[in-house]
Protein backbone atom coordinates (compact mmCIF):
# COMPACT_ATOMS: atom_id res chain seq x y z
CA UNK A 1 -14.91 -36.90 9.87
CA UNK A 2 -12.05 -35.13 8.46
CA UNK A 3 -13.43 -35.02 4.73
CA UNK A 4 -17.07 -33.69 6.37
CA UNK A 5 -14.99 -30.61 8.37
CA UNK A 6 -12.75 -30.24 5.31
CA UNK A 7 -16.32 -29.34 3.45
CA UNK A 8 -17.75 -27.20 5.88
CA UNK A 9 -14.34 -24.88 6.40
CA UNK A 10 -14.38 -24.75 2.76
CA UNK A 11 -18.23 -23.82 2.63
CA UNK A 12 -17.29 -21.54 5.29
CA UNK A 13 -14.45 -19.87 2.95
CA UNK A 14 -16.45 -19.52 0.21
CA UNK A 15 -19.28 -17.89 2.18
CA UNK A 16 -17.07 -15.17 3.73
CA UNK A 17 -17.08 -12.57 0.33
CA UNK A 18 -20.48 -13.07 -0.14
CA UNK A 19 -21.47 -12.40 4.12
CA UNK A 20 -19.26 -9.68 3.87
CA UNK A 21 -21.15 -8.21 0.53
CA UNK A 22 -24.28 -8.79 2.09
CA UNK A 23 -23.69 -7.34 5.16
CA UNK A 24 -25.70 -3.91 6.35
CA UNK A 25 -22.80 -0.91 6.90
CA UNK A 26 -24.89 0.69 9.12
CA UNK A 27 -23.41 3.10 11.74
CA UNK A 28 -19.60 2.71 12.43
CA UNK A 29 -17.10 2.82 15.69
CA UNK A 30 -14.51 5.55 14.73
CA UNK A 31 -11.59 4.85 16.55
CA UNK A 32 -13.62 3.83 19.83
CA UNK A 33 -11.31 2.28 22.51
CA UNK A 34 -12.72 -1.16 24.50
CA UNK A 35 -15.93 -1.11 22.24
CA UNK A 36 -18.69 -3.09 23.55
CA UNK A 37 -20.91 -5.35 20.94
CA UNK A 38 -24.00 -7.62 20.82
CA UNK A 39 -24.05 -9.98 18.19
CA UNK A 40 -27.13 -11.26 17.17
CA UNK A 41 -27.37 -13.94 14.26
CA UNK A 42 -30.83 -12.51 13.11
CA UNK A 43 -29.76 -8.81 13.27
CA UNK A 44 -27.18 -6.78 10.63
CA UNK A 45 -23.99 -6.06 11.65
CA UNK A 46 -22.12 -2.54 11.52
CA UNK A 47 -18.08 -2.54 10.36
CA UNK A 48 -16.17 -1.87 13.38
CA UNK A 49 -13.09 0.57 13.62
CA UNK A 50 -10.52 0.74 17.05
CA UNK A 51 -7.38 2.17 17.91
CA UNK A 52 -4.19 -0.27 18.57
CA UNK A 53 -4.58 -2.10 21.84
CA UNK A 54 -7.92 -1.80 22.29
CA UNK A 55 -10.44 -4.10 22.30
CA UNK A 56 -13.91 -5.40 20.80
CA UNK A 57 -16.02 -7.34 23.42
CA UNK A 58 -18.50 -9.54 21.53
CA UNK A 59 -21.66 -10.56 23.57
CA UNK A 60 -23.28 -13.61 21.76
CA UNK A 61 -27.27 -12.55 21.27
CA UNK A 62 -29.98 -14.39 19.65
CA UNK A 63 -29.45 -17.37 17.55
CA UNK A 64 -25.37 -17.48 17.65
CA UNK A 65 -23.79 -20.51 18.92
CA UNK A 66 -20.63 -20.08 17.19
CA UNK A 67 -17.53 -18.03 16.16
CA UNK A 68 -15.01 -17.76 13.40
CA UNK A 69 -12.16 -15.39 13.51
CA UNK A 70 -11.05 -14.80 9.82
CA UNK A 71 -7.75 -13.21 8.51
CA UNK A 72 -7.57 -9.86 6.64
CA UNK A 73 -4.57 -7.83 5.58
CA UNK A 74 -2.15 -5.95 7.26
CA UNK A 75 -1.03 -6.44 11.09
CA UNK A 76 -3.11 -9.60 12.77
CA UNK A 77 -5.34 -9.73 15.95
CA UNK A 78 -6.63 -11.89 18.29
CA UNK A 79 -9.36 -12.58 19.80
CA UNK A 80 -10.32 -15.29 22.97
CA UNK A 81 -13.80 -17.05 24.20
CA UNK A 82 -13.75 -15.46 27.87
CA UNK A 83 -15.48 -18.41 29.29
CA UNK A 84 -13.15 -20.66 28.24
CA UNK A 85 -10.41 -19.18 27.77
CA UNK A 86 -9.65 -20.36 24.83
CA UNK A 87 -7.57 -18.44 21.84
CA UNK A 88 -9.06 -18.46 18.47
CA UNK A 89 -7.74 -19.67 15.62
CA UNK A 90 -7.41 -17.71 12.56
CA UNK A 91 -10.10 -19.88 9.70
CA UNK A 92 -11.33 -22.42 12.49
CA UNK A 93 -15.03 -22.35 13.36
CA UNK A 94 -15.84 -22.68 17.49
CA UNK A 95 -19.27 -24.08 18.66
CA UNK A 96 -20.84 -24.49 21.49
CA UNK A 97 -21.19 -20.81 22.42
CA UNK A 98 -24.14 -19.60 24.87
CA UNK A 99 -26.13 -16.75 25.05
CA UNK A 100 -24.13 -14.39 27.35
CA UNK A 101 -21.38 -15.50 26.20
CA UNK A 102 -18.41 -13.61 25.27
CA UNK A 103 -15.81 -12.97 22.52
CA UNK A 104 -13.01 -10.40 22.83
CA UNK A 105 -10.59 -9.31 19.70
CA UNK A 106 -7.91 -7.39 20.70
CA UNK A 107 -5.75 -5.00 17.86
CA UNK A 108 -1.75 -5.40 17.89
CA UNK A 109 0.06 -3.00 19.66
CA UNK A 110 0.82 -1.35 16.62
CA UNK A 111 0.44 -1.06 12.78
CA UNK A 112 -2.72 -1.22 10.64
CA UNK A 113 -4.91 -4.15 9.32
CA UNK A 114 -7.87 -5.45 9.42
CA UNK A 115 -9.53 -9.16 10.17
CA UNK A 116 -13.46 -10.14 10.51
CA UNK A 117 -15.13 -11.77 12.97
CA UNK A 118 -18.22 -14.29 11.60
CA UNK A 119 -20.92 -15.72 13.95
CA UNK A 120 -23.48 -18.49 13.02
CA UNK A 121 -25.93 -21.15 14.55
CA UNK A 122 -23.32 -23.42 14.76
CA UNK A 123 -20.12 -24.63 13.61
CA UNK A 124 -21.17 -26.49 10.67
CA UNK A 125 -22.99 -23.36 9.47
CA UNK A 126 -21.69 -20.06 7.29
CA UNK A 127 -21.49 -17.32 8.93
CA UNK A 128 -25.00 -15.45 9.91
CA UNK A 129 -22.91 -12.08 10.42
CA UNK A 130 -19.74 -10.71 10.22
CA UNK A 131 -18.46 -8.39 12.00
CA UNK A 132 -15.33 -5.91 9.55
CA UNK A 133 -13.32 -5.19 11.86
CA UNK A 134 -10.11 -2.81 11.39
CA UNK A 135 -7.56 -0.50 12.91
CA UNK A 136 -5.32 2.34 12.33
CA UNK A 137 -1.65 3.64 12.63
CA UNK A 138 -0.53 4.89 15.75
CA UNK A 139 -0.74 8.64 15.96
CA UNK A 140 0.55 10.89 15.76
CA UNK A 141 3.54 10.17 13.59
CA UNK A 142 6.59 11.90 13.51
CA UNK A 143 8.07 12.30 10.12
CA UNK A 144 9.71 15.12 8.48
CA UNK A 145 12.89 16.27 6.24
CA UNK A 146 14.59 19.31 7.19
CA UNK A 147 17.97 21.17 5.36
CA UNK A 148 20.68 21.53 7.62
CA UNK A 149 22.05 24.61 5.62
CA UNK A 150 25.52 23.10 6.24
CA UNK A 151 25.59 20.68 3.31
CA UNK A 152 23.90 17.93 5.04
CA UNK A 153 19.63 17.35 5.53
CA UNK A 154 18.24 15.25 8.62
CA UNK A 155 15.23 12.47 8.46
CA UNK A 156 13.26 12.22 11.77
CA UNK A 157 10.99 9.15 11.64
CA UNK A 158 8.67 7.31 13.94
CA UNK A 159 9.39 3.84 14.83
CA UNK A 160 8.17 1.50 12.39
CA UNK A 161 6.54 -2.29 12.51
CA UNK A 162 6.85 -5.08 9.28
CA UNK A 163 5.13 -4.22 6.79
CA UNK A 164 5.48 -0.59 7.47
CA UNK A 165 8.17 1.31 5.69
CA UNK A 166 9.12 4.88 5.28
CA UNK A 167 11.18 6.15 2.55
CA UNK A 168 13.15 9.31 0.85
CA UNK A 169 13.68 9.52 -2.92
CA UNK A 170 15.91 12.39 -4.16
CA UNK A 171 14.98 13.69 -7.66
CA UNK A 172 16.58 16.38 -9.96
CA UNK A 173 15.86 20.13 -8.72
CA UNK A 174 12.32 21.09 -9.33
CA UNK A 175 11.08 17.99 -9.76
CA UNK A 176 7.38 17.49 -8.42
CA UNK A 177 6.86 15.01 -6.06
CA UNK A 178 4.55 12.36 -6.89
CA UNK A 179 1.84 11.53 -4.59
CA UNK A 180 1.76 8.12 -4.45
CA UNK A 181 5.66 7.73 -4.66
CA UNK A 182 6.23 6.76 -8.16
CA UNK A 183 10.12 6.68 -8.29
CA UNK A 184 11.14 6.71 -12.23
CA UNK A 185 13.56 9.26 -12.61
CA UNK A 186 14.97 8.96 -9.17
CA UNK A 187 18.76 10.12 -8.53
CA UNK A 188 18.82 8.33 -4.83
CA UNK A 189 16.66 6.88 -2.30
CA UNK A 190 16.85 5.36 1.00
CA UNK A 191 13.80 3.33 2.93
CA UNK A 192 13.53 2.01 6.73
CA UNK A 193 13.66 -1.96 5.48
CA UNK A 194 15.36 -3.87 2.52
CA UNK A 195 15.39 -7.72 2.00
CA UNK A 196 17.89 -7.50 -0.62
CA UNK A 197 20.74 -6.17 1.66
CA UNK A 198 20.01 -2.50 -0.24
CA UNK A 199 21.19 0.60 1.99
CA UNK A 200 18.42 1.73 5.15
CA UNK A 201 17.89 4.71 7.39
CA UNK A 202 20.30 5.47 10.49
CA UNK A 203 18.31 5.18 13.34
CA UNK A 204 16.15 8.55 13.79
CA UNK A 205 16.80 11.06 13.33
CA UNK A 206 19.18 10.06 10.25
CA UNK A 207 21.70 12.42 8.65
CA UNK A 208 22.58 12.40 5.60
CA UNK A 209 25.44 13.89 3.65
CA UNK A 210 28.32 13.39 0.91
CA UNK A 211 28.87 9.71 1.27
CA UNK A 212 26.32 8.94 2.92
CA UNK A 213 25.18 5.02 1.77
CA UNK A 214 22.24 5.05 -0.65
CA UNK A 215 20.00 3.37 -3.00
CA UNK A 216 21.05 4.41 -6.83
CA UNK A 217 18.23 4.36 -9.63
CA UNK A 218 15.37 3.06 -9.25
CA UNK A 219 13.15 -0.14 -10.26
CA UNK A 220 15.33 -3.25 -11.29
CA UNK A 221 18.31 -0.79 -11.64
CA UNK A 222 18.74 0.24 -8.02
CA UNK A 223 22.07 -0.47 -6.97
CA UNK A 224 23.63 0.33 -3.48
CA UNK A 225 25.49 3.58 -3.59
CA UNK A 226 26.52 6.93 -1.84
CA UNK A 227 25.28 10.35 -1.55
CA UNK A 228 27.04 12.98 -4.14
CA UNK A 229 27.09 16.59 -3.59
CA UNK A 230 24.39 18.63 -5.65
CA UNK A 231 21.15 19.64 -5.36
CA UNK A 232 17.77 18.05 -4.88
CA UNK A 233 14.13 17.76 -4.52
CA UNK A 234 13.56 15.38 -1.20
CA UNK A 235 9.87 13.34 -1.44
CA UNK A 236 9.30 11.64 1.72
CA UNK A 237 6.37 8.81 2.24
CA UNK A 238 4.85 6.56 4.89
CA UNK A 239 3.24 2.72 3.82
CA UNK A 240 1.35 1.72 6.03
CA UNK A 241 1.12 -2.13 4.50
CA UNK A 242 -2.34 -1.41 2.75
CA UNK A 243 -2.34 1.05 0.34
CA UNK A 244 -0.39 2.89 -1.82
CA UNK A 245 2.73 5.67 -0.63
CA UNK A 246 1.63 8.77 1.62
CA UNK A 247 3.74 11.74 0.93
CA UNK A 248 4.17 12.79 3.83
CA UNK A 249 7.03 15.96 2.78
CA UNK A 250 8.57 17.60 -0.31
CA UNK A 251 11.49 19.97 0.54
CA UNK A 252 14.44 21.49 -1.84
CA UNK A 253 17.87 20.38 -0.34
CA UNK A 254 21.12 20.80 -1.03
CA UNK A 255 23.82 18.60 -0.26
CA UNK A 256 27.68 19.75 0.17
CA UNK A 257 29.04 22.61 -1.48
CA UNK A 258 27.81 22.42 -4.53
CA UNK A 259 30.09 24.53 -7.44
CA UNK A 260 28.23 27.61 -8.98
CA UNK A 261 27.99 27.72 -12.53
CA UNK A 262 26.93 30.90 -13.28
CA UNK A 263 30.81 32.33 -14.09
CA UNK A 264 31.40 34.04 -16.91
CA UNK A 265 34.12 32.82 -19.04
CA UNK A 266 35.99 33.75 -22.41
CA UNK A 267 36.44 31.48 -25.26
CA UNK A 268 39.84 30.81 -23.98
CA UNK A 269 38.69 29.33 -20.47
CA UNK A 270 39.61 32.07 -18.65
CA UNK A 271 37.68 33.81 -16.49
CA UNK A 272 36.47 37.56 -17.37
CA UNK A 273 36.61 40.10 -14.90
CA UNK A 274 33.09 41.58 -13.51
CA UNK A 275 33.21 45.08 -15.10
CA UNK A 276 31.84 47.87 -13.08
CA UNK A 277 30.02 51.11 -14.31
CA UNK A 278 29.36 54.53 -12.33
């Protein structure tokens, strides 16, 4: 029995690319809260998009008799067979499913992802159609950089979930920000997690100013640090766990009192008077 299931959820694995390639993108769900959805084993299905919290309610149509609830990336649902109450299990087919029947995915509370939802004559079957099903960030967000003007800048940040992450590289002055938040070249930087005991943001909204602790370098040379006086171009960026680096601001800052070094002096090392004409 166990080597027979041990075939089909690996005939079922296999299958899943090749259902998803093969399914019809026809008309989408932007952001639609508490969607409602027939699923019908001899129809197409259409890639399904919801906001965090809401829901997907799955009414089993023509020919289904099953479910599978398949993993994706990001932040993970869930999803339950009403009539029975029962909670699906991420990669584990379901039979015995009747017309009228229904399924119900609900999206985490927060963060992005996306999972898929397969139906099919029966448990011993691949998946007929599958449902794409995926969610956004919460909005809006709330991040920004500002200059204090008194020597120090301040991060405001919304409140992030695993795998999110914002972060703050500061580069030499003039320094363009890349948009995908390539940091070669950085001076300092500073994210919202670390697994390697690295510096992280205050809570929000986090100053920061001489001294300040702070990621050094960048790549397999960052090093915990602090904040130096000078000047700066800030790049700040959201990841929201699925794709690359948002920039989200580039601002000029400048931290402490910096020294000017536009004084004239002699050869000596002494400093020449400003001469005045008129």
């Amino acid at each position: 029995m166990f080597r027979t299931f041990g075939r089909i959820a690996a005939a079922v694995a296999l299958l899943v690319a090749t259902v998803a390639i093969a399914t019809v993108a026809t008309n989408s769900t932007a952001g639609a809260a508490n969607t409602a959805v027939t699923a019908n084993c001899s129809a197409s299905a259409s890639p399904q998009t919801i906001n965090n919290s809401d829901t997907i309610t799955f009414t089993i149509g023509t020919g289904c008799g099953a479910v599978i609830l398949m993993s994706g990336s990001g932040s993970a649902g869930s999803a339950v067979w009403t009539q029975m109450s029962m909670t699906l299990q991420t990669g584990t087919p379901i039979g015995g499913l009747s017309q009228g029947n229904t399924v119900v995915f609900t999206a985490p509370a927060s963060g992005s992802g996306s999972m898929s939802m397969g139906f099919m004559a029966n448990a011993q079957s691949p998946p007929a159609i599958t449902f794409n099903i995926s969610y956004p960030i919460p909005a809006p967000r709330n991040d920004s950089i500002a200059d204090n003007g008194n020597g120090t800048m301040t991060v405001t940040y919304s409140p992030v979930v695993s795998p999110e992450t914002v972060s703050l590289n500061l580069f030499a002055p003039g320094t363009t920000c890349d948009p995908n938040g390539n940091p070669a070249n950085r001076l300092f930087g500073l994210s919202s997690f670390s697994n390697t005991g690295l510096p992280v943001f205050a809570a929000s909204p986090a100053v920061l100013s001489v001294g300040s602790p702070m990621r050094s370098g960048w790549a397999n040379t960052t090093a915990a640090s602090t904040l130096v006086a000078g000047s700066y171009q800030a790049c700040l960026y959201y990841y929201n766990g699925q794709q690359s680096n948002v920039l989200v601001q580039s601002l000029a800052v400048t931290i402490g009192s910096v020294t000017p070094t536009t004084a004239a002096v002699d050869p000596a090392g002494d400093p020449v008077a400003p001469a005045f004409a008129g």
